[in-house]
C-alpha atoms as a PDB file:
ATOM      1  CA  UNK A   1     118.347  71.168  78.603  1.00  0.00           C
ATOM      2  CA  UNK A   2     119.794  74.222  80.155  1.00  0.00           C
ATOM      3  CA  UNK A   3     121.659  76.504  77.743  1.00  0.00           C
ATOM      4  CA  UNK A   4     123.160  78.822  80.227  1.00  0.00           C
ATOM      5  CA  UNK A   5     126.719  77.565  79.681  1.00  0.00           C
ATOM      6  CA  UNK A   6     128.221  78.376  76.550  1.00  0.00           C
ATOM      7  CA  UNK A   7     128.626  76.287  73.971  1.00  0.00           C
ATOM      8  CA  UNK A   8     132.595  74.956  73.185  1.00  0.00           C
ATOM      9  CA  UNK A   9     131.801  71.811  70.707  1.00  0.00           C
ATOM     10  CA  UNK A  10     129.811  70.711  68.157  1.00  0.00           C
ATOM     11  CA  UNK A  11     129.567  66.949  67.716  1.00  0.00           C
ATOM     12  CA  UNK A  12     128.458  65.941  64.584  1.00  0.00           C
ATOM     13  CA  UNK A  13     126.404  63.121  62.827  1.00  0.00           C
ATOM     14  CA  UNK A  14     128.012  62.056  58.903  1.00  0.00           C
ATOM     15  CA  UNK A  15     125.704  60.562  56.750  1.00  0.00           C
ATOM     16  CA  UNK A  16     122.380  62.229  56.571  1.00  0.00           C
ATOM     17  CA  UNK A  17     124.116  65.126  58.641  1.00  0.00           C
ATOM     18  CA  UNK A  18     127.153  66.366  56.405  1.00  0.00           C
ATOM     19  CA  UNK A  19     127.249  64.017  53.997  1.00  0.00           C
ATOM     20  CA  UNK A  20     124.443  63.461  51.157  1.00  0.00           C
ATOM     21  CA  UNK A  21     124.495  59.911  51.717  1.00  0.00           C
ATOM     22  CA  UNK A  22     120.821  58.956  51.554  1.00  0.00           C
ATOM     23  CA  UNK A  23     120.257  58.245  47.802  1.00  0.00           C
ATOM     24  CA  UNK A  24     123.697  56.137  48.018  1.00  0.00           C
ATOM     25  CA  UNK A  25     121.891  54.044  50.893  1.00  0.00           C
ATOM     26  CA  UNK A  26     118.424  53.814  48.576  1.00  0.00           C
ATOM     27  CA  UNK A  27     120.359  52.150  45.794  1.00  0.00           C
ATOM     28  CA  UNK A  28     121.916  49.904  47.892  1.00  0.00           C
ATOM     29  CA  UNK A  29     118.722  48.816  50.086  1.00  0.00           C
ATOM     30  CA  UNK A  30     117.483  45.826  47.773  1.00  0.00           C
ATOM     31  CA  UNK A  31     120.892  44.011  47.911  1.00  0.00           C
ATOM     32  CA  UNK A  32     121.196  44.655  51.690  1.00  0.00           C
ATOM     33  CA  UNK A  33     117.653  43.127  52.517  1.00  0.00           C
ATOM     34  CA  UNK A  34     118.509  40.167  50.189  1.00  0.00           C
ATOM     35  CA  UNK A  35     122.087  39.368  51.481  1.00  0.00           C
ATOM     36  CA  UNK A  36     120.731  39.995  54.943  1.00  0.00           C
ATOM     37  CA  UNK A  37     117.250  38.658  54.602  1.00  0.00           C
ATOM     38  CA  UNK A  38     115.216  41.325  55.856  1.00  0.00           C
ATOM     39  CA  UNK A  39     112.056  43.362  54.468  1.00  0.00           C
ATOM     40  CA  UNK A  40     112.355  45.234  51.184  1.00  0.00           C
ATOM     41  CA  UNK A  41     110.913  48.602  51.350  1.00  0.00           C
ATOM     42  CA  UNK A  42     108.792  49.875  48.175  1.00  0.00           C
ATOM     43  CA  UNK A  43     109.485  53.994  47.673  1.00  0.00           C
ATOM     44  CA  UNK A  44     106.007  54.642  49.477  1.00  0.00           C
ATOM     45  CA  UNK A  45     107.198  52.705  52.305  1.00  0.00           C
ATOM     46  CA  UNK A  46     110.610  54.440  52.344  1.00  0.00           C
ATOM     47  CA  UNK A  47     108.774  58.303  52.725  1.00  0.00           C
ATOM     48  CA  UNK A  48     106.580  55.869  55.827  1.00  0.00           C
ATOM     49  CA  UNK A  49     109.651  54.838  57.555  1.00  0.00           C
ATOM     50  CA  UNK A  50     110.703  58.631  57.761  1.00  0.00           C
ATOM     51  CA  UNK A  51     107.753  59.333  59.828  1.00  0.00           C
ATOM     52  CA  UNK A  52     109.379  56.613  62.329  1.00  0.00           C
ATOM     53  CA  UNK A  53     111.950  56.831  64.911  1.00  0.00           C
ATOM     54  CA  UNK A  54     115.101  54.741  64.269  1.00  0.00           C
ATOM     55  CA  UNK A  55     114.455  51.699  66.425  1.00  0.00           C
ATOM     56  CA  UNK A  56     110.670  51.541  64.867  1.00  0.00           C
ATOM     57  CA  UNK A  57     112.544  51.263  61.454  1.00  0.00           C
ATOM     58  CA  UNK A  58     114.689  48.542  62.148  1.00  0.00           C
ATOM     59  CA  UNK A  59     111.271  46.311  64.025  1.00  0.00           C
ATOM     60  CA  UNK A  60     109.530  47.180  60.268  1.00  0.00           C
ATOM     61  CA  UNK A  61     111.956  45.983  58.779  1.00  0.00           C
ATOM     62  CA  UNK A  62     112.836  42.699  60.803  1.00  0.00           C
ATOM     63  CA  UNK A  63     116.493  43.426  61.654  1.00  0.00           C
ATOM     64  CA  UNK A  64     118.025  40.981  64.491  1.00  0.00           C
ATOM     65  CA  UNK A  65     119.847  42.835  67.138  1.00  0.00           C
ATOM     66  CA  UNK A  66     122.891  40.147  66.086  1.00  0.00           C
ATOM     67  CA  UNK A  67     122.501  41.177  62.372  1.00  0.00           C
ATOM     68  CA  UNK A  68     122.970  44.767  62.467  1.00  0.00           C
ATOM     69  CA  UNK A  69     127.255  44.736  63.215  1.00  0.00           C
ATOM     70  CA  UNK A  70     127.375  42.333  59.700  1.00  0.00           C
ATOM     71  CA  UNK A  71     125.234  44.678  57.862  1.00  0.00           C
ATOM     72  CA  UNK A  72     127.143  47.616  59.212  1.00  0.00           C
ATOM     73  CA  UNK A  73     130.359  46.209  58.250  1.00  0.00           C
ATOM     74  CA  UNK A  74     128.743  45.412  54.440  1.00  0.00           C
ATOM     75  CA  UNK A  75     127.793  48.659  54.291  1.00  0.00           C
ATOM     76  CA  UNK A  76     130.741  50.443  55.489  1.00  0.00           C
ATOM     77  CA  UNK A  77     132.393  48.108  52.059  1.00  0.00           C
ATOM     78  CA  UNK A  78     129.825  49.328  49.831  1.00  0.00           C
ATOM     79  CA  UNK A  79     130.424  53.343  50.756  1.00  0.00           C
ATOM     80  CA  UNK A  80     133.891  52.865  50.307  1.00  0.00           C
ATOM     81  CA  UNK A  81     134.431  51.030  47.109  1.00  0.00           C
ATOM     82  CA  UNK A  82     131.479  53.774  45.864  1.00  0.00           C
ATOM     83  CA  UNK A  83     132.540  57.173  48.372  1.00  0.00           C
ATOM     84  CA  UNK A  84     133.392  59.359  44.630  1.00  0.00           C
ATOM     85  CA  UNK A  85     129.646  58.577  44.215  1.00  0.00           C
ATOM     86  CA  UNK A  86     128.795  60.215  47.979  1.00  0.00           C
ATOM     87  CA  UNK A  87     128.869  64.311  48.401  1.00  0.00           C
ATOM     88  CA  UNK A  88     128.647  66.691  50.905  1.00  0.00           C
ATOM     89  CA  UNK A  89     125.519  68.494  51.091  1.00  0.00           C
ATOM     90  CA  UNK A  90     126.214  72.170  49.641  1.00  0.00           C
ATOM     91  CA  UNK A  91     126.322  73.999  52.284  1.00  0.00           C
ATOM     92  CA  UNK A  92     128.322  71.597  54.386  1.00  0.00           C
ATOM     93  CA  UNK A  93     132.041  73.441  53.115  1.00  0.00           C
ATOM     94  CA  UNK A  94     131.038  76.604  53.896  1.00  0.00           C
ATOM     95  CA  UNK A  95     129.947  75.674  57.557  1.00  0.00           C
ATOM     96  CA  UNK A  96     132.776  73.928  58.847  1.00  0.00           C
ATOM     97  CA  UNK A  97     134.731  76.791  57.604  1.00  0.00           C
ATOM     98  CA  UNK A  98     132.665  79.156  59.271  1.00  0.00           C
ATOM     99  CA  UNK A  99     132.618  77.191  62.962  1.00  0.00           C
ATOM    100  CA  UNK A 100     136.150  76.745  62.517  1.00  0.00           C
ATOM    101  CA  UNK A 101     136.822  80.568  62.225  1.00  0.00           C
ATOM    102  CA  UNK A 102     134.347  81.004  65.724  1.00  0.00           C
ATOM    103  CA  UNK A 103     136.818  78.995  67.814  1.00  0.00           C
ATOM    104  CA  UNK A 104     134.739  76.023  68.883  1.00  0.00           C
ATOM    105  CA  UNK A 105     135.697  71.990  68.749  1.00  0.00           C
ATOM    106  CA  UNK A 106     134.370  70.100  66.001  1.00  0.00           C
ATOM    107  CA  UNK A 107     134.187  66.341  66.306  1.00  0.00           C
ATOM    108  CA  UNK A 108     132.348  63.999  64.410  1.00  0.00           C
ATOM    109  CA  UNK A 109     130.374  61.058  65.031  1.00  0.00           C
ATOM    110  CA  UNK A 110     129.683  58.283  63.081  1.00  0.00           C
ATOM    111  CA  UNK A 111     128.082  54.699  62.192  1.00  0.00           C
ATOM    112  CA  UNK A 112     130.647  54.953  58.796  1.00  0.00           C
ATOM    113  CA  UNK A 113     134.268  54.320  59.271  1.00  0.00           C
ATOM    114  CA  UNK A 114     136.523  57.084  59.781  1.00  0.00           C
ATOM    115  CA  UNK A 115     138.170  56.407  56.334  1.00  0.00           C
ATOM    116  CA  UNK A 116     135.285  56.913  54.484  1.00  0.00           C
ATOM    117  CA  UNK A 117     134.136  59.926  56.193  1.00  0.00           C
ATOM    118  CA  UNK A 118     137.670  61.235  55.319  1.00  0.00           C
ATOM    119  CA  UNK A 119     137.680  60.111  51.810  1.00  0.00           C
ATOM    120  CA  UNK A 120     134.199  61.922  51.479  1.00  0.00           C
ATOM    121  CA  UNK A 121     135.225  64.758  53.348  1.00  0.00           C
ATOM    122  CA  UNK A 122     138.579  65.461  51.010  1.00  0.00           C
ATOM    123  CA  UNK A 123     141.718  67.061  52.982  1.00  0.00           C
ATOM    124  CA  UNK A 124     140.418  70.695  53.410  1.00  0.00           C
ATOM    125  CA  UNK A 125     137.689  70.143  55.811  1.00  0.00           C
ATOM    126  CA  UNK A 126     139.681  66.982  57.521  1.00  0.00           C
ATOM    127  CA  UNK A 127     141.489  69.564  58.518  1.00  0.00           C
ATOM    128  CA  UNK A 128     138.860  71.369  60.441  1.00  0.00           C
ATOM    129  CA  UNK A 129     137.876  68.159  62.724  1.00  0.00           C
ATOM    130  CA  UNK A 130     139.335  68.000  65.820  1.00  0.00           C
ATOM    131  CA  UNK A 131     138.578  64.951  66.479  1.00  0.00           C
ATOM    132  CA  UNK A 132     136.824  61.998  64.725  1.00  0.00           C
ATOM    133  CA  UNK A 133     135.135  58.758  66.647  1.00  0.00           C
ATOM    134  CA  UNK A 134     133.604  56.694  64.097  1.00  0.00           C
ATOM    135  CA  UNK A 135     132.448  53.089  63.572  1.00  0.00           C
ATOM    136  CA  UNK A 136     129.667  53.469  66.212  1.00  0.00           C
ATOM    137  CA  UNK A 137     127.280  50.769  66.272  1.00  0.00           C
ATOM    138  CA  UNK A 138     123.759  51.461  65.512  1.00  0.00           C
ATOM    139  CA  UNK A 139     122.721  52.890  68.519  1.00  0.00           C
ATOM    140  CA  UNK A 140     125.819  53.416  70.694  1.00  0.00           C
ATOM    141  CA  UNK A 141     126.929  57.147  69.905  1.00  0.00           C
ATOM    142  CA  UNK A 142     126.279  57.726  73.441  1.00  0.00           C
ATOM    143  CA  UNK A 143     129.266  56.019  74.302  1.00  0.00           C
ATOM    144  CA  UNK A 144     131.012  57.386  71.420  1.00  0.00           C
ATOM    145  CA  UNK A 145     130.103  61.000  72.880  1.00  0.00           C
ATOM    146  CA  UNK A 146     131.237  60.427  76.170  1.00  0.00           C
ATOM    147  CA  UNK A 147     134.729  59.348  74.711  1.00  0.00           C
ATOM    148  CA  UNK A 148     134.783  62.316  72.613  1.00  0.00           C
ATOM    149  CA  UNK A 149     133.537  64.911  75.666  1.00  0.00           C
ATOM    150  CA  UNK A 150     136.389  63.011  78.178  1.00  0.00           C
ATOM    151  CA  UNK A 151     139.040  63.517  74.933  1.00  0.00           C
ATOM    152  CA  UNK A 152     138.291  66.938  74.850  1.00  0.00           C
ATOM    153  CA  UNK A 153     138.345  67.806  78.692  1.00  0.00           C
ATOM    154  CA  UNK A 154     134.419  69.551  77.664  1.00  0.00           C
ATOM    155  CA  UNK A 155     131.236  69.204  80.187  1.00  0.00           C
ATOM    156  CA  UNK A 156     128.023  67.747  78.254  1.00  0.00           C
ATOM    157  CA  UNK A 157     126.292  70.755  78.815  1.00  0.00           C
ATOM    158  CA  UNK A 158     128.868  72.589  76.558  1.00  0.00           C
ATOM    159  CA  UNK A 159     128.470  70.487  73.474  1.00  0.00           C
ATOM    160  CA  UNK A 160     125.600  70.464  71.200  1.00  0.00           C
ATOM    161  CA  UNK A 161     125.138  67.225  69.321  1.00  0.00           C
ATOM    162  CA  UNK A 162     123.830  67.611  65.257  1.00  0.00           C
ATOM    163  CA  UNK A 163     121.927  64.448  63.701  1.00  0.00           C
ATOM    164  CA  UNK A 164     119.024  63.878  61.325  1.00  0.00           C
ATOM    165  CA  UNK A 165     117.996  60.503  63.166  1.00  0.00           C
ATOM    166  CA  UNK A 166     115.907  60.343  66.380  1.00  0.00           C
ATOM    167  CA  UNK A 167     118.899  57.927  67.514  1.00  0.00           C
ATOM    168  CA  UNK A 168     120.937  60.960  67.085  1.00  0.00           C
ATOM    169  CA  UNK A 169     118.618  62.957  69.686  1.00  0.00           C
ATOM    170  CA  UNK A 170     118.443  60.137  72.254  1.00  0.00           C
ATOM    171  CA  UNK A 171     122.434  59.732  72.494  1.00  0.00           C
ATOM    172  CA  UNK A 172     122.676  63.514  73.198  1.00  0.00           C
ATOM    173  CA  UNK A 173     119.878  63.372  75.678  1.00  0.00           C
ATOM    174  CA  UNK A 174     121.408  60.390  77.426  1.00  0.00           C
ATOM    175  CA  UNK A 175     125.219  62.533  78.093  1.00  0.00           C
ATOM    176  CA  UNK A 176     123.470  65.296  78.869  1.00  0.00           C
ATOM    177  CA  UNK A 177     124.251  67.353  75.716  1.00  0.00           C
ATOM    178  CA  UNK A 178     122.395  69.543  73.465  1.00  0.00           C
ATOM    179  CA  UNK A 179     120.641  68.120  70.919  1.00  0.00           C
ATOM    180  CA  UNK A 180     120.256  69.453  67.115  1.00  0.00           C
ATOM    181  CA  UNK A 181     118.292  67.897  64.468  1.00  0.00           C
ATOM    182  CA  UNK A 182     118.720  68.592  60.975  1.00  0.00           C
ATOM    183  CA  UNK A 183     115.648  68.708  58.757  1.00  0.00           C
ATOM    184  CA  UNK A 184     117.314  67.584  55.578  1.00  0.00           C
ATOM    185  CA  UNK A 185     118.306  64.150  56.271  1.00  0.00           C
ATOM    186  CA  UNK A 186     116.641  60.888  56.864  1.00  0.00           C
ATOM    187  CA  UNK A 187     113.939  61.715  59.234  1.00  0.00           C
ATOM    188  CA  UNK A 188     110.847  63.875  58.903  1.00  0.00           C
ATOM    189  CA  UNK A 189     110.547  67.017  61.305  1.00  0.00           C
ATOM    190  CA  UNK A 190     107.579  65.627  63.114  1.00  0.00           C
ATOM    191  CA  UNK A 191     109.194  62.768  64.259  1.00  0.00           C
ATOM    192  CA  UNK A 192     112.446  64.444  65.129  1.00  0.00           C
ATOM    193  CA  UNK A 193     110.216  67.073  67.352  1.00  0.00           C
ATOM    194  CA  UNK A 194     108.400  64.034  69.212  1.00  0.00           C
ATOM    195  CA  UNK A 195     111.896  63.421  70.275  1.00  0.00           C
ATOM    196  CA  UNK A 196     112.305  66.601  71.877  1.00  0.00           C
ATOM    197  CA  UNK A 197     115.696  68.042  70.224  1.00  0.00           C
ATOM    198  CA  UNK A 198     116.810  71.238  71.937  1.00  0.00           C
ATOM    199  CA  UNK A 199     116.734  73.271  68.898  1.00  0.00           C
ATOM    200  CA  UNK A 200     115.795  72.198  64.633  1.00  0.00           C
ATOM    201  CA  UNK A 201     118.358  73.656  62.117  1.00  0.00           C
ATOM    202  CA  UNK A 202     116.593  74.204  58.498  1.00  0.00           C
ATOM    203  CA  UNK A 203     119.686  74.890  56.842  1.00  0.00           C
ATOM    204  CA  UNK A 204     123.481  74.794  57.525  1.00  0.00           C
ATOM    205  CA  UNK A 205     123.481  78.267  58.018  1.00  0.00           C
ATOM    206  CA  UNK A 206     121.015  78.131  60.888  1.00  0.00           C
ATOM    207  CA  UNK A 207     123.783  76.116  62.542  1.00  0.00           C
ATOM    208  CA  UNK A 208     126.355  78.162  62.629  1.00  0.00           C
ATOM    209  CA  UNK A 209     124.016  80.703  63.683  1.00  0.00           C
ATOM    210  CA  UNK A 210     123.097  78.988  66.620  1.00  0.00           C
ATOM    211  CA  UNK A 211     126.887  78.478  67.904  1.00  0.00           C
ATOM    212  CA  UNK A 212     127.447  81.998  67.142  1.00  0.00           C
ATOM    213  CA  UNK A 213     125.027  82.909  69.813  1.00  0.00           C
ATOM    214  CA  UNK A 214     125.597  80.291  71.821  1.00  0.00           C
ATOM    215  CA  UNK A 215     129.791  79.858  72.078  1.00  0.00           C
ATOM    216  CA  UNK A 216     131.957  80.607  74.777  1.00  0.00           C
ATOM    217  CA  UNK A 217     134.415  84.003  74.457  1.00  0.00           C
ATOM    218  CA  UNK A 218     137.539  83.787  72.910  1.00  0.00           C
END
């Protein structure tokens, strides 16, 4: 991916992204295989299935195609009748402060529901979305980001896409945006690099870093 244009958005993923979602999702895991009849996953498995890109996890695990919209919309329940249980990471405040201040878009991207990413978010950083285009289904955010790129009148090329998922990478890759994988989510880094993200973020702050040197003039 060419990163001669500058940057003007910065589409991002929720839970595993923004949002400190994943132990919420753990506790949660034995009642969704049982309702749903899939695999149960031991804690040594759950560390293996980070090694593994998203549509690996769901064959290990047994998931129909047909089931995953029903377990979506179960899950989407659970978060919100438990979202006061569901944080933002720590630094996740101070960066969409930050990359509001530098002028570029902010959207956001999600399998959740837009009202729980709201309730989780809380009214000061709603306020710094421009745009939100949630209830994706598993692996459609590439349709999600087109919406999003037409909404906002941007070219691919001018939006880098942030996820912790190798789903996250191959919906970027598939618009033709920018691709940025977060190391503190769900999957592991060496994974994540087999997908070939344009650029790994360690920490929030490495973010904003990027888009500093990377947006377009004001």
């Amino acid at each position: 991916m060419s990163e001669s244009r500058p940057l003007r958005l910065v589409i991002f993923d929720f839970d595993g992204t923004l949002s400190d979602s994943g132990h919420f999702f753990m506790s949660v895991a034995d009642q969704l295989a049982e309702r749903f009849n899939f695999r149960r996953v031991c804690p040594a498995e759950a560390e293996l299935l980070r090694h593994k890109s998203s549509r690996e996890v769901i064959a290990y695990l047994g998931i129909p195609r047909w089931k995953m919209p029903l377990i979506a919309r179960h899950l989407r329940n659970l978060v919100l009748r438990d979202a006061h249980r569901i944080e933002l990471f720590p630094g996740t405040p101070d960066l969409l402060e930050k990359l509001d201040e530098t002028g570029v878009k902010i959207a956001l991207v999600t399998s959740n529901s837009e009202r729980n990413a709201r309730l989780i978010l809380g009214d000061q950083h709603i306020a710094r979305i421009d745009l939100f285009a949630c209830g994706s289904s598993l692996f459609g955010k590439a349709r999600k980001f087109r919406h999003v790129l037409k909404k906002l009148g941007i070219a691919p090329d001018q939006a880098l896409a942030v996820g912790d998922e190798t789903r996250d990478i191959d919906a970027a890759h598939e618009v033709g945006a920018r691709a940025g994988a977060v190391l503190w989510g769900y999957a592991s880094e060496a994974v994540l690099s087999a997908h070939r993200p344009d650029v790994l973020f360690a920490e929030p702050e490495d973010i904003l870093d990027y888009v500093r040197r990377h947006r377009s003039p004001r």
